[in-house]
Protein backbone atom coordinates (compact mmCIF):
# COMPACT_ATOMS: atom_id res chain seq x y z
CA UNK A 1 142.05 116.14 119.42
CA UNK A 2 142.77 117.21 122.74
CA UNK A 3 140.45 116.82 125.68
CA UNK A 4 139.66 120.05 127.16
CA UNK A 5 138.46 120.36 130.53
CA UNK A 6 135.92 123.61 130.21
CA UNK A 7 134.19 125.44 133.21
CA UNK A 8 130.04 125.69 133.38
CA UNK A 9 128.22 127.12 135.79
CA UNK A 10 124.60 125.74 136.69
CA UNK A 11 121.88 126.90 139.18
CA UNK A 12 120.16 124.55 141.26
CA UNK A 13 116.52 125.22 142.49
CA UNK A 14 114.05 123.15 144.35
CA UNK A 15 110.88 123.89 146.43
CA UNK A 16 109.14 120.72 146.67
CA UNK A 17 109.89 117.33 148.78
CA UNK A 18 112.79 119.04 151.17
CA UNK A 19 114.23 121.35 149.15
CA UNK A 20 117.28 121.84 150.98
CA UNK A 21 118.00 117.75 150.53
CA UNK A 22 116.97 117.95 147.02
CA UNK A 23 119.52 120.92 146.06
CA UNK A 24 122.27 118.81 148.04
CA UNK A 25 121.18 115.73 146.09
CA UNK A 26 121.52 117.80 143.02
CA UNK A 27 125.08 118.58 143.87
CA UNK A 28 125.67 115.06 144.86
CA UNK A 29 124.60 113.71 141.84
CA UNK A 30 126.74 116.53 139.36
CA UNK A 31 129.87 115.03 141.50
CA UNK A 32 129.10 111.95 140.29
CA UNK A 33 128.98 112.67 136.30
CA UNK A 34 131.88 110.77 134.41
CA UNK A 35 134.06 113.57 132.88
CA UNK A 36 133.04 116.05 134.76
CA UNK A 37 134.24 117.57 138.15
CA UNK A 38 131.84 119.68 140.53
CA UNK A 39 134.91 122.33 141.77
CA UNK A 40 132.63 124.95 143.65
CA UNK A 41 129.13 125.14 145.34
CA UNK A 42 127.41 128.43 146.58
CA UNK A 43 125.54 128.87 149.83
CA UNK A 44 121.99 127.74 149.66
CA UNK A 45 119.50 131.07 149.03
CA UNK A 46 116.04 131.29 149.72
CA UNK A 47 113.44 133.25 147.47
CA UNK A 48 110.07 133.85 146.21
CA UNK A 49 108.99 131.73 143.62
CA UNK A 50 109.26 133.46 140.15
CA UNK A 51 105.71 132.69 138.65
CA UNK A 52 102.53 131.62 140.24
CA UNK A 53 103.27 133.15 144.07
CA UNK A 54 100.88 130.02 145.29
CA UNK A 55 103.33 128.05 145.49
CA UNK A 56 106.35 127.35 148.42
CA UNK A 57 109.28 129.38 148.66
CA UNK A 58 112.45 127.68 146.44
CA UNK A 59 116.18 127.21 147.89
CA UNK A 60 118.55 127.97 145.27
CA UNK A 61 121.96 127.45 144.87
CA UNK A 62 124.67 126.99 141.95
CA UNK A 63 127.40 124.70 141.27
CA UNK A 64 130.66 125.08 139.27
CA UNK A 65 131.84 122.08 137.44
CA UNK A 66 134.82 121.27 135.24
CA UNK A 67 134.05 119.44 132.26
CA UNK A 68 134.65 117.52 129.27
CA UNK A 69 131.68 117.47 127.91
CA UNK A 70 130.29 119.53 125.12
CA UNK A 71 127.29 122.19 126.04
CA UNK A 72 124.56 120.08 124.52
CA UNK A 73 126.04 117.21 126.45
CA UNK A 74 126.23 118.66 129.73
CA UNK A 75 122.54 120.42 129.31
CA UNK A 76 121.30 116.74 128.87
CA UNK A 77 122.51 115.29 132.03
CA UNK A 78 121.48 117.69 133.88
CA UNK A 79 118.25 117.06 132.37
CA UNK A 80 118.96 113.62 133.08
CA UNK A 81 119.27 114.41 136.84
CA UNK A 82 116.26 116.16 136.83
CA UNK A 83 114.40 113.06 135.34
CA UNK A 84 115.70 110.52 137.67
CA UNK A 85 114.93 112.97 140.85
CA UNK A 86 111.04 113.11 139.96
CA UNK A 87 111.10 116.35 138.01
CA UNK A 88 107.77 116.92 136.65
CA UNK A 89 107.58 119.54 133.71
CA UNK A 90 103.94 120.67 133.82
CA UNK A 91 103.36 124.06 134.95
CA UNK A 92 105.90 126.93 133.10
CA UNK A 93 107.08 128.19 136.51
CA UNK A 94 105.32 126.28 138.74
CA UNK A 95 106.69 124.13 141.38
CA UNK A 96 109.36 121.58 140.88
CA UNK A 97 111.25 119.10 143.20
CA UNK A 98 113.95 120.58 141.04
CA UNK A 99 115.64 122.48 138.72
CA UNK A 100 119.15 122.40 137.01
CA UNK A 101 119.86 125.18 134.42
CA UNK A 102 123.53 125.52 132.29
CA UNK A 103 123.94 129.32 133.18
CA UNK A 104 127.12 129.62 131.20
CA UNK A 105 130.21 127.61 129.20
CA UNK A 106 133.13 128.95 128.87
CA UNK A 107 133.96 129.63 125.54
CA UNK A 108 130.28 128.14 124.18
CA UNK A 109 127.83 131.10 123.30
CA UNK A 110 124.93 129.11 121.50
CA UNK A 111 121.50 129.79 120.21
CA UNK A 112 119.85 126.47 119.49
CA UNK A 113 116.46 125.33 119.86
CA UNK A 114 116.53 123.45 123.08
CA UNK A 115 119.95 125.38 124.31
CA UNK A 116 120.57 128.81 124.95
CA UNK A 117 124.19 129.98 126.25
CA UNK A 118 124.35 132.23 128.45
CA UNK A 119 120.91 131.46 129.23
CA UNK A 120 118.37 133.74 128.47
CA UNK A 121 116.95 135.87 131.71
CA UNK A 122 120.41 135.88 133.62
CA UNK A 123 121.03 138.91 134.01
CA UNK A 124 117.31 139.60 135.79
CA UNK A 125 116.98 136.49 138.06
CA UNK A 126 119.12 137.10 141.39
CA UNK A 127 117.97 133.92 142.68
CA UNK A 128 120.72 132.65 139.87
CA UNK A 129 123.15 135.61 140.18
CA UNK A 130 123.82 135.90 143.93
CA UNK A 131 124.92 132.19 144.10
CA UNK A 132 126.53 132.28 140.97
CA UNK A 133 128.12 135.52 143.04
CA UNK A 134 129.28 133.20 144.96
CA UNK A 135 131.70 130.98 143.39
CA UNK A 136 132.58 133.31 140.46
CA UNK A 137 132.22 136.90 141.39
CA UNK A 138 134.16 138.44 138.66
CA UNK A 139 132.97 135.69 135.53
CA UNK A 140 132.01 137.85 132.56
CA UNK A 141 129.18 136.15 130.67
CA UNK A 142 129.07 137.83 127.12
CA UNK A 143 125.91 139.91 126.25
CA UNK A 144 125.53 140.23 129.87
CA UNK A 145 128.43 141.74 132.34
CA UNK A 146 130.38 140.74 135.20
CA UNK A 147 128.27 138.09 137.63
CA UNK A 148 128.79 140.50 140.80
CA UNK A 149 128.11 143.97 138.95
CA UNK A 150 124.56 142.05 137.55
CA UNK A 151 123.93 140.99 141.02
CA UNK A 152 124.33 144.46 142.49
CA UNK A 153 122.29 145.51 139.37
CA UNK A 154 119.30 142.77 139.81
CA UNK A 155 119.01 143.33 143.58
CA UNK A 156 118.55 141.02 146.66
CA UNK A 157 114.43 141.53 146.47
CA UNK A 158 113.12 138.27 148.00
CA UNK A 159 116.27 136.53 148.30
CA UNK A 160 118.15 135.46 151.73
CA UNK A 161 121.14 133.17 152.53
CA UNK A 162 119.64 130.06 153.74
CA UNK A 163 122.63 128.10 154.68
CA UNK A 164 126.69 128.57 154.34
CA UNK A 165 127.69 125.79 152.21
């Protein structure tokens, strides 16, 4: 069997504890995952929280990797990361020192309990989609559309470039 190298896209969010150090932690430590190459970072974006408006504003950015690693495999270290960061998963939507969701595998549409690909809510969330704008303007994510034609769609409501990366 042949060892392909697949691309992934995942979105980074943080507003808790620095946020801008925790999103470039976040990239740090996907550059360091064995069979698995971060290729691509966004800017950094900030924008209002999605749930409970109490709570800090979150930076968000997104990272393209190359990988070996299967979908389920790559979900769980990124769930992994989260874990040894200090991620607490209490509140649905709540604050969070951070945040790593697989957007998108190429070639890997699933529907699992526990994994969704592409995830679910995409195509509405342009704290994911402008970043993800970013680094892959013209990725088509099935059931979806093109990343920069959702991003027009979704609007920059809330949302500003925090940082070039």
């Amino acid at each position: 069997m042949l060892d392909l190298w697949r691309p992934a896209y995942v979105a980074i969010g943080s507003n808790l504890d620095e946020p801008e150090a925790r999103v470039r932690e976040a990239f740090d430590r996907l550059a360091a995952l064995g069979d698995t190459l971060l290729v691509c970072r966004s800017r950094y974006y900030r924008s209002r929280p999605m749930g409970p408006q109490d709570q800090p504003q979150f930076v968000n950015a997104a990272a393209g990797v190359l990988t070996r690693r299967g979908a389920r495999e790559l979900l769980e270290s990124c769930l992994g990361i989260e874990r040894a960061m200090g991620r607490d998963r209490g509140e649905r939507w709540g604050p969070r020192v951070i945040d790593l969701d697989l957007i998108w595998m190429i070639g890997a549409a699933i529907d699992e309990p526990g994994l969704r690909l592409p995830h679910p809510g995409v195509r509405e969330r342009n704290f994911v989609l402008y970043p993800l704008c970013d680094i892959a303007p013209m990725l088509r994510i099935p059931g979806c559309g093109v990343v920069c034609d959702l991003a027009r769609s979704a609007g920059d409501a809330g949302l500003s470039v925090l940082k070039q990366q």
